[in-house]
Every structure is written in structure tokens, then in C-alpha cells.
PDB file of N, CA and C in Angstrom:
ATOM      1  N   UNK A   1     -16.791  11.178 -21.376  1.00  0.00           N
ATOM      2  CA  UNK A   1     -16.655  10.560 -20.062  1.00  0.00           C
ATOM      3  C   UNK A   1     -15.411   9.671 -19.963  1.00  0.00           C
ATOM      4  N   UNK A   2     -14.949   8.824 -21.088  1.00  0.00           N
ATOM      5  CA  UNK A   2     -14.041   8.218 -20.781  1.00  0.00           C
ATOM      6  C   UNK A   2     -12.788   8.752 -20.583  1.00  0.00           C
ATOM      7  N   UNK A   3     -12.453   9.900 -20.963  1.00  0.00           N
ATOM      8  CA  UNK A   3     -11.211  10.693 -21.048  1.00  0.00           C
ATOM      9  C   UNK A   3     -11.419  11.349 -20.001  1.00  0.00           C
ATOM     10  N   UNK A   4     -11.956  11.560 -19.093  1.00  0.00           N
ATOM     11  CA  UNK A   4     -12.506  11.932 -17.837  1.00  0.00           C
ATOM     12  C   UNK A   4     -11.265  10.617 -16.662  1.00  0.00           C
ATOM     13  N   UNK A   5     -12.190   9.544 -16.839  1.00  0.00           N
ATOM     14  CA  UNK A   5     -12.054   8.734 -16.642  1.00  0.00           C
ATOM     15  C   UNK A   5     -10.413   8.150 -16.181  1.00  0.00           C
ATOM     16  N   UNK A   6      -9.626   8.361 -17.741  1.00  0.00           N
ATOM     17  CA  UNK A   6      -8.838   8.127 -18.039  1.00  0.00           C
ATOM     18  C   UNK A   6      -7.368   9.372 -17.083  1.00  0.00           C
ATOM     19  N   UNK A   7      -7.939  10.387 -17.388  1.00  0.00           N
ATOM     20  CA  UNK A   7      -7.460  11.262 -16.486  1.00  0.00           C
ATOM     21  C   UNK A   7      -7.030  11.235 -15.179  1.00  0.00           C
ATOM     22  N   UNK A   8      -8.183  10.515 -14.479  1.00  0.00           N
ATOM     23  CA  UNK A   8      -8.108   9.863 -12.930  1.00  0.00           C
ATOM     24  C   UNK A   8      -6.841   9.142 -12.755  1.00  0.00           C
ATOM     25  N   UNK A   9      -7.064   7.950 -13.847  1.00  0.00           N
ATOM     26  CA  UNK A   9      -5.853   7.173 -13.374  1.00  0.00           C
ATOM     27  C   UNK A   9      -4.386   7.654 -14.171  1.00  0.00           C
ATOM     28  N   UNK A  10      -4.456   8.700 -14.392  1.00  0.00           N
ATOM     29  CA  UNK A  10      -2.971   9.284 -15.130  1.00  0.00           C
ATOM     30  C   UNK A  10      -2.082   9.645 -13.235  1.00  0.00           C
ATOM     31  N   UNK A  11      -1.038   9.623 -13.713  1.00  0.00           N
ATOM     32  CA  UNK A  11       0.048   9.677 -12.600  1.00  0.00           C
ATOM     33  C   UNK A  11       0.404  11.269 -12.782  1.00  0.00           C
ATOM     34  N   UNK A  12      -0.038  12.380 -11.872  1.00  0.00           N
ATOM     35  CA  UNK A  12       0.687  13.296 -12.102  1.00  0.00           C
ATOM     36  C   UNK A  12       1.544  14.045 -10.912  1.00  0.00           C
ATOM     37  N   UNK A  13       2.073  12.834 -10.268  1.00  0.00           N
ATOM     38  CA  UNK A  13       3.208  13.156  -9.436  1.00  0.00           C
ATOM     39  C   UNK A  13       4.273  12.515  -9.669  1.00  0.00           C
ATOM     40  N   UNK A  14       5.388  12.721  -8.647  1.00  0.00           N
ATOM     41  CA  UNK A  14       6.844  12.019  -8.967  1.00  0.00           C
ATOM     42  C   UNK A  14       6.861  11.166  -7.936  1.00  0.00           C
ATOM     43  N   UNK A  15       7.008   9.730  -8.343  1.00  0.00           N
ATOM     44  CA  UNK A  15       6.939   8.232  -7.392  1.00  0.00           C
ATOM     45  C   UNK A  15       8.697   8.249  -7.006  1.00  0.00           C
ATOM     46  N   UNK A  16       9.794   9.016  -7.008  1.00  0.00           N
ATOM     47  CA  UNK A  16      10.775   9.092  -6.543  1.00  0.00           C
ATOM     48  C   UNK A  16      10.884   8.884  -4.864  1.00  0.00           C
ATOM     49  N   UNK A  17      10.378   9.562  -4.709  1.00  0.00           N
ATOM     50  CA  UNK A  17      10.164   9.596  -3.035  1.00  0.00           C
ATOM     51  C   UNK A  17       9.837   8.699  -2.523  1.00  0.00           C
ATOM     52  N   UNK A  18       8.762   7.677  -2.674  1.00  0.00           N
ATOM     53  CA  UNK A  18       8.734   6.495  -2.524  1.00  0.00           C
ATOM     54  C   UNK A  18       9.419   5.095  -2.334  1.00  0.00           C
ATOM     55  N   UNK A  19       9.814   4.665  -1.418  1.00  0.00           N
ATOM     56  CA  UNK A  19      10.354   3.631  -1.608  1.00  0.00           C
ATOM     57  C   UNK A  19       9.632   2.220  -1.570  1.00  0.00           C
ATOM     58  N   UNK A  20      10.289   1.299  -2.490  1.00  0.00           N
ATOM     59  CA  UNK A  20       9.851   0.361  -2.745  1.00  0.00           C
ATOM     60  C   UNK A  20      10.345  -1.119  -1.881  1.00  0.00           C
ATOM     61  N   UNK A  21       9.522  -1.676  -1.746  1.00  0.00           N
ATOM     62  CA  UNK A  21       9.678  -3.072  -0.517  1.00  0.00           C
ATOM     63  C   UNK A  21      10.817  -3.487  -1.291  1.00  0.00           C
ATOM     64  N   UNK A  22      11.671  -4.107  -0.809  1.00  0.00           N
ATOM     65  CA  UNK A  22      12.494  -5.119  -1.367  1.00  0.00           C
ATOM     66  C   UNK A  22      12.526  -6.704  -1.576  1.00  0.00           C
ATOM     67  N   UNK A  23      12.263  -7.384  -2.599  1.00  0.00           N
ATOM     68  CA  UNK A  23      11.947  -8.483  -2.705  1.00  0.00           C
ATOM     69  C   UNK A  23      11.820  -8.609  -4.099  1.00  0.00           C
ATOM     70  N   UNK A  24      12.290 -10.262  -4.392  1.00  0.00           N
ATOM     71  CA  UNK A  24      12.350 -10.381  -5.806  1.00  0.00           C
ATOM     72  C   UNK A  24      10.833 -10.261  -6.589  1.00  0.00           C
ATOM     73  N   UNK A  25       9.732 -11.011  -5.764  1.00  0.00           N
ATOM     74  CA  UNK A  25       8.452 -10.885  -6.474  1.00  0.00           C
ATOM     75  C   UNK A  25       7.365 -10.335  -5.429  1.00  0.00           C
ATOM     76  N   UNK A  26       6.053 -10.400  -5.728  1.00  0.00           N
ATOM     77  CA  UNK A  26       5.190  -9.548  -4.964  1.00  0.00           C
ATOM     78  C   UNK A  26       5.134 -10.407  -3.761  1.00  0.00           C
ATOM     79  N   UNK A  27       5.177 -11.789  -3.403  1.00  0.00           N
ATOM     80  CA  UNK A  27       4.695 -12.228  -2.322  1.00  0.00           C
ATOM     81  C   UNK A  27       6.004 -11.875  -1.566  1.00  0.00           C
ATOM     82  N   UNK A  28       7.739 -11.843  -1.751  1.00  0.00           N
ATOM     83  CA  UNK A  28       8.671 -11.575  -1.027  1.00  0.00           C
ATOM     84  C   UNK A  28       8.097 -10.096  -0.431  1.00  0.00           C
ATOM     85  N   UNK A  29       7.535  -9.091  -1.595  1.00  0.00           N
ATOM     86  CA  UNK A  29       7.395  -7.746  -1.353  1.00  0.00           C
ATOM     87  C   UNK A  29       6.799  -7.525  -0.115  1.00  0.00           C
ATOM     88  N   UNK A  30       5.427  -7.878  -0.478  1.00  0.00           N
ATOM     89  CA  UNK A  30       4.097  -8.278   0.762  1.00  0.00           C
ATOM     90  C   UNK A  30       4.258  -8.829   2.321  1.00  0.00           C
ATOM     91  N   UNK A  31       5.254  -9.601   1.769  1.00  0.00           N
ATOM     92  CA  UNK A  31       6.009 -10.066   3.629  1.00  0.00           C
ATOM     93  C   UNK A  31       6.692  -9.032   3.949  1.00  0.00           C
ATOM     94  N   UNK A  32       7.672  -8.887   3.374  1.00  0.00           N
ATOM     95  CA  UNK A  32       8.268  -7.545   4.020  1.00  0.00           C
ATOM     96  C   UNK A  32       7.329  -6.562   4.428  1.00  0.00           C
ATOM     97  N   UNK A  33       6.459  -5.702   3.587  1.00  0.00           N
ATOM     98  CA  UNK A  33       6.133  -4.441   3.976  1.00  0.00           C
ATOM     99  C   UNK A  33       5.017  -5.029   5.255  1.00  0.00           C
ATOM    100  N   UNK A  34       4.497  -6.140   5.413  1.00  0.00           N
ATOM    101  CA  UNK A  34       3.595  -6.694   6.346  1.00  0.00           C
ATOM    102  C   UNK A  34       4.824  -6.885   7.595  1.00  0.00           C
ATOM    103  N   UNK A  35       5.701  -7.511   7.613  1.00  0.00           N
ATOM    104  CA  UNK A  35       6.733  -7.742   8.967  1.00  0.00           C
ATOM    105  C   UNK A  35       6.936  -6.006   9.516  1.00  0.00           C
ATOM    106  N   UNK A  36       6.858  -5.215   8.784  1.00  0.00           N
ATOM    107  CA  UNK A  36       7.290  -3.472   8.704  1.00  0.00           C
ATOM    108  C   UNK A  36       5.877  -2.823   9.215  1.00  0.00           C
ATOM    109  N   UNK A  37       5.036  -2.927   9.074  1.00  0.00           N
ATOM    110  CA  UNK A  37       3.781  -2.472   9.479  1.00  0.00           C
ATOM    111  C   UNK A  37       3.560  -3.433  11.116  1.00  0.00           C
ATOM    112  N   UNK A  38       4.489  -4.671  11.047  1.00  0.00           N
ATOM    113  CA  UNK A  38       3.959  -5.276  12.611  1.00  0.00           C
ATOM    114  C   UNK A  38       4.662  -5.115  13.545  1.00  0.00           C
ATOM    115  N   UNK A  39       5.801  -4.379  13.090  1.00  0.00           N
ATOM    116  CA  UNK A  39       6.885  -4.172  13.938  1.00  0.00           C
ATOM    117  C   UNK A  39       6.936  -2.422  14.492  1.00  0.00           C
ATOM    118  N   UNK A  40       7.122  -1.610  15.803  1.00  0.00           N
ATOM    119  CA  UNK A  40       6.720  -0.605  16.485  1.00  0.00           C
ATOM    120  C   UNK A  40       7.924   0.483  15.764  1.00  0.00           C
ATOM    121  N   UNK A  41       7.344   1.208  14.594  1.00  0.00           N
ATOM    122  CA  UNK A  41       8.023   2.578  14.363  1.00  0.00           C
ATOM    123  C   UNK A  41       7.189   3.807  14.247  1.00  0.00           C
ATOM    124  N   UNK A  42       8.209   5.007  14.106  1.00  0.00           N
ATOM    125  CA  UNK A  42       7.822   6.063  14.159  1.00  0.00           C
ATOM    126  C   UNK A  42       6.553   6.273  12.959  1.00  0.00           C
ATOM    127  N   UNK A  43       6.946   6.343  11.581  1.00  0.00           N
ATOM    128  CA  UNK A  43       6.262   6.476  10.841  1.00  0.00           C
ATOM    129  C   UNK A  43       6.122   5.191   9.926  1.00  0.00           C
ATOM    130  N   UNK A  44       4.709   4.622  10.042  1.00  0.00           N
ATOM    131  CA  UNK A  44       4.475   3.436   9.587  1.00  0.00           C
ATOM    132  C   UNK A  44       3.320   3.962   8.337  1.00  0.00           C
ATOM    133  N   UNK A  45       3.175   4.944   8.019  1.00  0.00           N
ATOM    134  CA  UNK A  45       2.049   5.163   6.825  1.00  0.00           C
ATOM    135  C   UNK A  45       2.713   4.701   5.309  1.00  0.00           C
ATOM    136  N   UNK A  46       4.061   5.220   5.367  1.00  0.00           N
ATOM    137  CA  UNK A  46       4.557   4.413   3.607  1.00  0.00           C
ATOM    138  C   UNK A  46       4.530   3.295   3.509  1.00  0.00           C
ATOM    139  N   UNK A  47       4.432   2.293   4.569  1.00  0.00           N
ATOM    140  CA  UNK A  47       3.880   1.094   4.678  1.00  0.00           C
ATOM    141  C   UNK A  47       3.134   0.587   4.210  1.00  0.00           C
ATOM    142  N   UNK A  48       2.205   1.100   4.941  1.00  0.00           N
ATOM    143  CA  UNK A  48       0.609   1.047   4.636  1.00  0.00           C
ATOM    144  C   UNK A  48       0.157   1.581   3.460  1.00  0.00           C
ATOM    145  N   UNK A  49       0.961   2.363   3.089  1.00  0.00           N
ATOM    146  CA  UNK A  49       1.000   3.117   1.526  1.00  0.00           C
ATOM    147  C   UNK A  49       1.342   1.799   0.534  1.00  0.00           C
ATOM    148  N   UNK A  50       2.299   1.832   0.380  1.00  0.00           N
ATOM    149  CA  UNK A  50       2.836   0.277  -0.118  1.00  0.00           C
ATOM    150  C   UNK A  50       2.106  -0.950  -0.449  1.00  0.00           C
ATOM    151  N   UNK A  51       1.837  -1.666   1.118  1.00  0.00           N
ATOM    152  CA  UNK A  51       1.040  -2.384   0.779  1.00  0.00           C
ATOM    153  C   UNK A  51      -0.201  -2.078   0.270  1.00  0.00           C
ATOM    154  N   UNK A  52      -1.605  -1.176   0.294  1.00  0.00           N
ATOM    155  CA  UNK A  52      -2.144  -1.050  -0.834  1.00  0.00           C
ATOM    156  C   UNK A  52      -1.943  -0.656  -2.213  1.00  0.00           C
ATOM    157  N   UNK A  53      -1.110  -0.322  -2.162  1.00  0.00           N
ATOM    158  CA  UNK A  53      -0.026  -0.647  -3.787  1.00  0.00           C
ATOM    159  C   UNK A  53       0.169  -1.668  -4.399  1.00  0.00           C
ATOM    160  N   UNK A  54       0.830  -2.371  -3.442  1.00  0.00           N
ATOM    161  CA  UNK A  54       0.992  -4.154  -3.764  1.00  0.00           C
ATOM    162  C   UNK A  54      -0.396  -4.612  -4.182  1.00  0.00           C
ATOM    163  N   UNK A  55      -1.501  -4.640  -3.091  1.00  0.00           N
ATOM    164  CA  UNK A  55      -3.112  -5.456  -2.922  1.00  0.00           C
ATOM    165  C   UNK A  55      -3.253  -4.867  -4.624  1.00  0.00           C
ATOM    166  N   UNK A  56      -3.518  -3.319  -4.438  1.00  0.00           N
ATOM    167  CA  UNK A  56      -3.962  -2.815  -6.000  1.00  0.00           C
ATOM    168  C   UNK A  56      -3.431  -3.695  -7.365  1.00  0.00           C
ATOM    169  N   UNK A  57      -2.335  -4.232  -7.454  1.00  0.00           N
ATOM    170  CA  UNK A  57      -1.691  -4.951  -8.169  1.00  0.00           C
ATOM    171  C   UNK A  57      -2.687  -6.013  -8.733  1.00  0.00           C
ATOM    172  N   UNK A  58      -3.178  -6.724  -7.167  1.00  0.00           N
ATOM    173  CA  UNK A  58      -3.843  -7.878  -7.330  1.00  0.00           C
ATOM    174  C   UNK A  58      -5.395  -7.472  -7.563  1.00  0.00           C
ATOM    175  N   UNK A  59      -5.700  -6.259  -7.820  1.00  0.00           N
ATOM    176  CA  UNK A  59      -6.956  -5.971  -7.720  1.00  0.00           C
ATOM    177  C   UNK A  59      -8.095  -6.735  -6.092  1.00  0.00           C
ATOM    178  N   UNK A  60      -7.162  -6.023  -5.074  1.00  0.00           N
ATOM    179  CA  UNK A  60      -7.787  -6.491  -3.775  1.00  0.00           C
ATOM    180  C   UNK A  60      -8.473  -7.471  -3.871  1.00  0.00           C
ATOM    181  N   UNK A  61      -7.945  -9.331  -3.938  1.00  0.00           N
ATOM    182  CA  UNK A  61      -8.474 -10.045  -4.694  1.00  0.00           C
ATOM    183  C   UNK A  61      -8.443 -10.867  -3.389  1.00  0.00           C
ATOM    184  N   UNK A  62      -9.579 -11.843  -3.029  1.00  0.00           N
ATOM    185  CA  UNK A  62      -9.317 -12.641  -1.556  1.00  0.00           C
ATOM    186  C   UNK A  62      -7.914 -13.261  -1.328  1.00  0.00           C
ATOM    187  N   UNK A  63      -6.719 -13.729  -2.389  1.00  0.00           N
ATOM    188  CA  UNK A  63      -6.308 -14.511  -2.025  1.00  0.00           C
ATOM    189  C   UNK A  63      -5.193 -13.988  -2.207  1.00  0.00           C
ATOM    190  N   UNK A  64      -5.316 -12.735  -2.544  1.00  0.00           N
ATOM    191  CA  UNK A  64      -3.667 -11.362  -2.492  1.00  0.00           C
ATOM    192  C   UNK A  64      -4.386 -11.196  -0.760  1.00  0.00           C
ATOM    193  N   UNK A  65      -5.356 -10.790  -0.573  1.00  0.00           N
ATOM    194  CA  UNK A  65      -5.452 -10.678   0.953  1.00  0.00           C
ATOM    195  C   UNK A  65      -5.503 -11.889   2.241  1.00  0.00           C
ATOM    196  N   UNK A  66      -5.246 -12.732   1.557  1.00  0.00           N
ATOM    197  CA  UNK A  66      -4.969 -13.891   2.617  1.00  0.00           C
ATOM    198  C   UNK A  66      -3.761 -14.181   2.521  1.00  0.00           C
ATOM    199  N   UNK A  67      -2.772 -13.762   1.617  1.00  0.00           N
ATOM    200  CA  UNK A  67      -1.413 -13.348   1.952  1.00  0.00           C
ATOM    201  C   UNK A  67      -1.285 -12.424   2.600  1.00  0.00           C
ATOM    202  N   UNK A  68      -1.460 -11.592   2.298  1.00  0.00           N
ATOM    203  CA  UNK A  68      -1.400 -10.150   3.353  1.00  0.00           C
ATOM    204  C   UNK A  68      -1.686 -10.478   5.236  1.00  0.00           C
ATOM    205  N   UNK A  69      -2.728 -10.952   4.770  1.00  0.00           N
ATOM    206  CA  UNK A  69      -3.071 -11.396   6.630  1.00  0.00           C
ATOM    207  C   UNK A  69      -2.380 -12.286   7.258  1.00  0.00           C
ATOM    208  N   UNK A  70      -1.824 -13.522   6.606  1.00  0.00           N
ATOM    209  CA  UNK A  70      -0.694 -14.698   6.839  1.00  0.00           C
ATOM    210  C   UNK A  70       0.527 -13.736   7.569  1.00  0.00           C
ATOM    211  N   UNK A  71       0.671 -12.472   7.067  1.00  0.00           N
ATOM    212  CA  UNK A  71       2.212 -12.100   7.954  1.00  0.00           C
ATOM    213  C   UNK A  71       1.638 -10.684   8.971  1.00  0.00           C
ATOM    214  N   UNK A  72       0.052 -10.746   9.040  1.00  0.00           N
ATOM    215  CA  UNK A  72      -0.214  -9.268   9.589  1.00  0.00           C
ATOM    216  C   UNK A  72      -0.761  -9.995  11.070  1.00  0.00           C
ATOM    217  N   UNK A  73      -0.955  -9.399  12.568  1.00  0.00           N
ATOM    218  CA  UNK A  73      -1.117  -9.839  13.750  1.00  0.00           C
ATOM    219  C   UNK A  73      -2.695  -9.790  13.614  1.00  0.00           C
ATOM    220  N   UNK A  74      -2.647 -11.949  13.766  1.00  0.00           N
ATOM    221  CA  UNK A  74      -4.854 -12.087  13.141  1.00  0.00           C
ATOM    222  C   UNK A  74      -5.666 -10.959  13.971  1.00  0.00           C
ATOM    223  N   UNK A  75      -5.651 -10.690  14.826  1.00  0.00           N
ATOM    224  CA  UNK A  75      -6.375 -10.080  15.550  1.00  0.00           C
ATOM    225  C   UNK A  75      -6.417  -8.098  15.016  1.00  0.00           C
ATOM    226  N   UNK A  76      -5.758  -7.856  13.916  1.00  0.00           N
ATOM    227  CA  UNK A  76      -5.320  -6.591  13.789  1.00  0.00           C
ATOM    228  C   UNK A  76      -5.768  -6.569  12.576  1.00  0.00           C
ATOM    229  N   UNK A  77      -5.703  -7.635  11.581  1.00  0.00           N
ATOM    230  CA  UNK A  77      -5.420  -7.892  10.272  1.00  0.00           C
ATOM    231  C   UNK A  77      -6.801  -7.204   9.377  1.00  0.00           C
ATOM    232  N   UNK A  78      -7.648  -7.219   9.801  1.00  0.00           N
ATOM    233  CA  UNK A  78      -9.114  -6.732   9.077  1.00  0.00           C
ATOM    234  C   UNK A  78      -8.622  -5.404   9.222  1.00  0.00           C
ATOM    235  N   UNK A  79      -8.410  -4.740  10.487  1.00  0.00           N
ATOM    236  CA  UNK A  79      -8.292  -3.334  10.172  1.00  0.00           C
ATOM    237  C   UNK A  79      -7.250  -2.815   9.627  1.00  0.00           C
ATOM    238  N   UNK A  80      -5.952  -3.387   9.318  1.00  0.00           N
ATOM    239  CA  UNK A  80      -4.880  -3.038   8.790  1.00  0.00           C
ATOM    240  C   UNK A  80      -5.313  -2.929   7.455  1.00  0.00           C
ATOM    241  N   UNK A  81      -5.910  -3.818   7.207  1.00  0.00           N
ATOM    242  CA  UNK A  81      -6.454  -3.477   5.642  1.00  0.00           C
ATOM    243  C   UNK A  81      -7.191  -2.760   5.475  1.00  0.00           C
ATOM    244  N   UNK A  82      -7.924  -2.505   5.925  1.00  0.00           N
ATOM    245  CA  UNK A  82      -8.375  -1.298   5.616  1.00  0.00           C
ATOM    246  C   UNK A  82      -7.977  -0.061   5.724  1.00  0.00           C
ATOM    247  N   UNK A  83      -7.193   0.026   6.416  1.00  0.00           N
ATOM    248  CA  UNK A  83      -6.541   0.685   6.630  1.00  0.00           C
ATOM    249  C   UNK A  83      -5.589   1.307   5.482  1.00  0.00           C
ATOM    250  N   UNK A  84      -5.188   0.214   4.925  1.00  0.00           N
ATOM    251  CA  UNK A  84      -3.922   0.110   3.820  1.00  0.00           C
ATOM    252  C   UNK A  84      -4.399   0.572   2.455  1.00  0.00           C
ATOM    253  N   UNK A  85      -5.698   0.399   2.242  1.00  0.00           N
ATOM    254  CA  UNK A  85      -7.097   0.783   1.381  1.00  0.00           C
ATOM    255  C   UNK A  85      -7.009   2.169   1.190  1.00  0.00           C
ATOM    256  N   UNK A  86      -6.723   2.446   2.327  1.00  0.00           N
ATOM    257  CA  UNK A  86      -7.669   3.842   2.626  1.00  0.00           C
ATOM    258  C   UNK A  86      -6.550   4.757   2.512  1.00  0.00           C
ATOM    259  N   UNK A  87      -5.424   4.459   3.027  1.00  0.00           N
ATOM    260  CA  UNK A  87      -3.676   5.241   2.454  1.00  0.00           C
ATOM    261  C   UNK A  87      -3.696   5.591   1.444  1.00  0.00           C
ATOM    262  N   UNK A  88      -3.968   4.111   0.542  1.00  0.00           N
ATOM    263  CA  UNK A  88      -3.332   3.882  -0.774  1.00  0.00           C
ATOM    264  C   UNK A  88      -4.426   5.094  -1.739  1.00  0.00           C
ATOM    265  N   UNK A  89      -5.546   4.729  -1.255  1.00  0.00           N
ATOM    266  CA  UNK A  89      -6.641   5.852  -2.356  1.00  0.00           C
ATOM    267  C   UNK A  89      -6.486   7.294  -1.867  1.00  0.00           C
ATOM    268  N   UNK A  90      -6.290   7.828  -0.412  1.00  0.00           N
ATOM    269  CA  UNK A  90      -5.359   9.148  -0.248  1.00  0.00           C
ATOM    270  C   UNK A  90      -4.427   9.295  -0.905  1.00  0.00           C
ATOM    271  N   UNK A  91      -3.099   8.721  -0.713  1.00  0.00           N
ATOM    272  CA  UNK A  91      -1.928   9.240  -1.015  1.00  0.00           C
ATOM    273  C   UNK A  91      -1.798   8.952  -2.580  1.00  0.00           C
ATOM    274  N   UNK A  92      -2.771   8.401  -3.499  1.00  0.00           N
ATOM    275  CA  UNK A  92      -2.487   8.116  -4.785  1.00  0.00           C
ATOM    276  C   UNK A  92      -3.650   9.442  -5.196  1.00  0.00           C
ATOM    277  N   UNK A  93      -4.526   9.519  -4.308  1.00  0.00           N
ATOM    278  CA  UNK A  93      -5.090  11.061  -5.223  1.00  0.00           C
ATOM    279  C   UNK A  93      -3.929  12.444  -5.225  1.00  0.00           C
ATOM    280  N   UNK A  94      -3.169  12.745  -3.714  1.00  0.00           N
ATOM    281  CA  UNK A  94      -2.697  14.113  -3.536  1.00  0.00           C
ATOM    282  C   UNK A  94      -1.497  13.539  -3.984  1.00  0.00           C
ATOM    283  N   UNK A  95      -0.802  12.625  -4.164  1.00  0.00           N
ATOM    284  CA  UNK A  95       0.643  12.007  -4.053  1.00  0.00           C
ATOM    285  C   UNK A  95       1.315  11.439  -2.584  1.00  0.00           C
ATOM    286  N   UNK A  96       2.019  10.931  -3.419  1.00  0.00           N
ATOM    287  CA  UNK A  96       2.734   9.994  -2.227  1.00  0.00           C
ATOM    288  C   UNK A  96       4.134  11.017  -1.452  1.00  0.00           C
ATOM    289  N   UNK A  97       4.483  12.316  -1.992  1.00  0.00           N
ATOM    290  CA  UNK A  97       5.153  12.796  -1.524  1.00  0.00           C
ATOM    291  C   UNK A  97       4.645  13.499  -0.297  1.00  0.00           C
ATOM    292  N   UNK A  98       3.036  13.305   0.095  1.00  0.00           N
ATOM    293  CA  UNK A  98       2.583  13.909   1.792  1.00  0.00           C
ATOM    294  C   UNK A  98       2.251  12.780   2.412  1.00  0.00           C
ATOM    295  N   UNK A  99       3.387  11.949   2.105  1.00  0.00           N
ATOM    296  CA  UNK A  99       3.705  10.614   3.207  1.00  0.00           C
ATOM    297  C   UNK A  99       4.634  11.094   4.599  1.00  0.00           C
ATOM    298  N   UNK A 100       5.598  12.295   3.711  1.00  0.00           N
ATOM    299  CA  UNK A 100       7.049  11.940   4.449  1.00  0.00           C
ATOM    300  C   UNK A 100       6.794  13.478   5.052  1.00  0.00           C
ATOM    301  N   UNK A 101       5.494  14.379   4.977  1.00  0.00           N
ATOM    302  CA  UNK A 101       5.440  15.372   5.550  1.00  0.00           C
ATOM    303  C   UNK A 101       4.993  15.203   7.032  1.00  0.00           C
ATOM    304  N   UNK A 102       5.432  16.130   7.905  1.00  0.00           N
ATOM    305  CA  UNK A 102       5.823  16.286   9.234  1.00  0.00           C
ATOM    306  C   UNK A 102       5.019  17.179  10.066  1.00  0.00           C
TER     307      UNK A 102
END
């Protein structure tokens, strides 16, 4: 079972495609990809990809998510996360390269 297990969390795609927030540490990261998710574009899912990337970091921990909500619109902020949840465990099972598909 554990090699089962272990399997799950093996990486067997290419994280190239991906781009990464820019910022020296995770809370610079987290503002950014949060100002990027509040602001009106075409494709906002690598975003949302992202930031549950980032949260995962913190092991979706209350107080990685009360950063997160500090730069997300209060009234939006519960569902963005979940939202961001729900990306991050899609696009990390099939890969992150059927972010940028059309």
C-alpha cells in the first residue's frame, strides 16, 4: 500500500509550462497570484492553479488562508478557494499542461 501511495504523489508530467508567480518569498508570491485572480482576464485558471500550489505548500493551513483572503475580494474569497482547491487537485492529477488548452 505504501508504494501505492507513494506513486500518487510522484510527478509524472513536465512543470515547464507552468509559470511561476513572481516574488521573492511565498507571501510576495500569494499577493501577486491573488491581485491576478481579482483582476478581469481571459484565462484566469493558472492562477487559480498556482495559488493552490502555493496554499499546498502551507498544507491549507488557516493562516496561509487568511493571507490568501487579505488580497482576494471578502465577499468572493470562500469561493475562490475553493475553487483554487479544486484546480490545484485537477490539474496536479492530469497535469498542468491542460491549463493552457483551448
Amino acid at each position: 500500500m505504501p508504494e501505492f501511495i507513494n506513486d500518487l504523489h510522484s510527478v509524472t508530467y513536465d512543470l515547464h509550462d507552468v509559470e511561476i508567480p513572481p516574488g521573492q518569498n511565498w507571501k510576495e508570491k500569494v499577493t501577486h497570484t491573488c491581485q491576478k485572480i481579482s483582476t478581469v482576464e481571459n484565462n484566469q485558471l493558472p492562477y487559480y492553479y498556482n495559488l493552490g500550489a502555493l496554499l499546498e505548500e502551507k498544507l491549507w493551513t488557516k493562516e496561509a488562508k487568511k493571507i490568501a483572503k487579505k488580497w482576494l475580494p471578502q465577499t468572493k474569497a470562500n469561493e475562490i478557494l475553493l475553487a483554487t482547491k479544486r484546480a490545484h487537485i485537477l490539474y496536479s492529477t492530469h497535469g498542468p499542461s491542460y491549463l493552457y488548452l483551448s
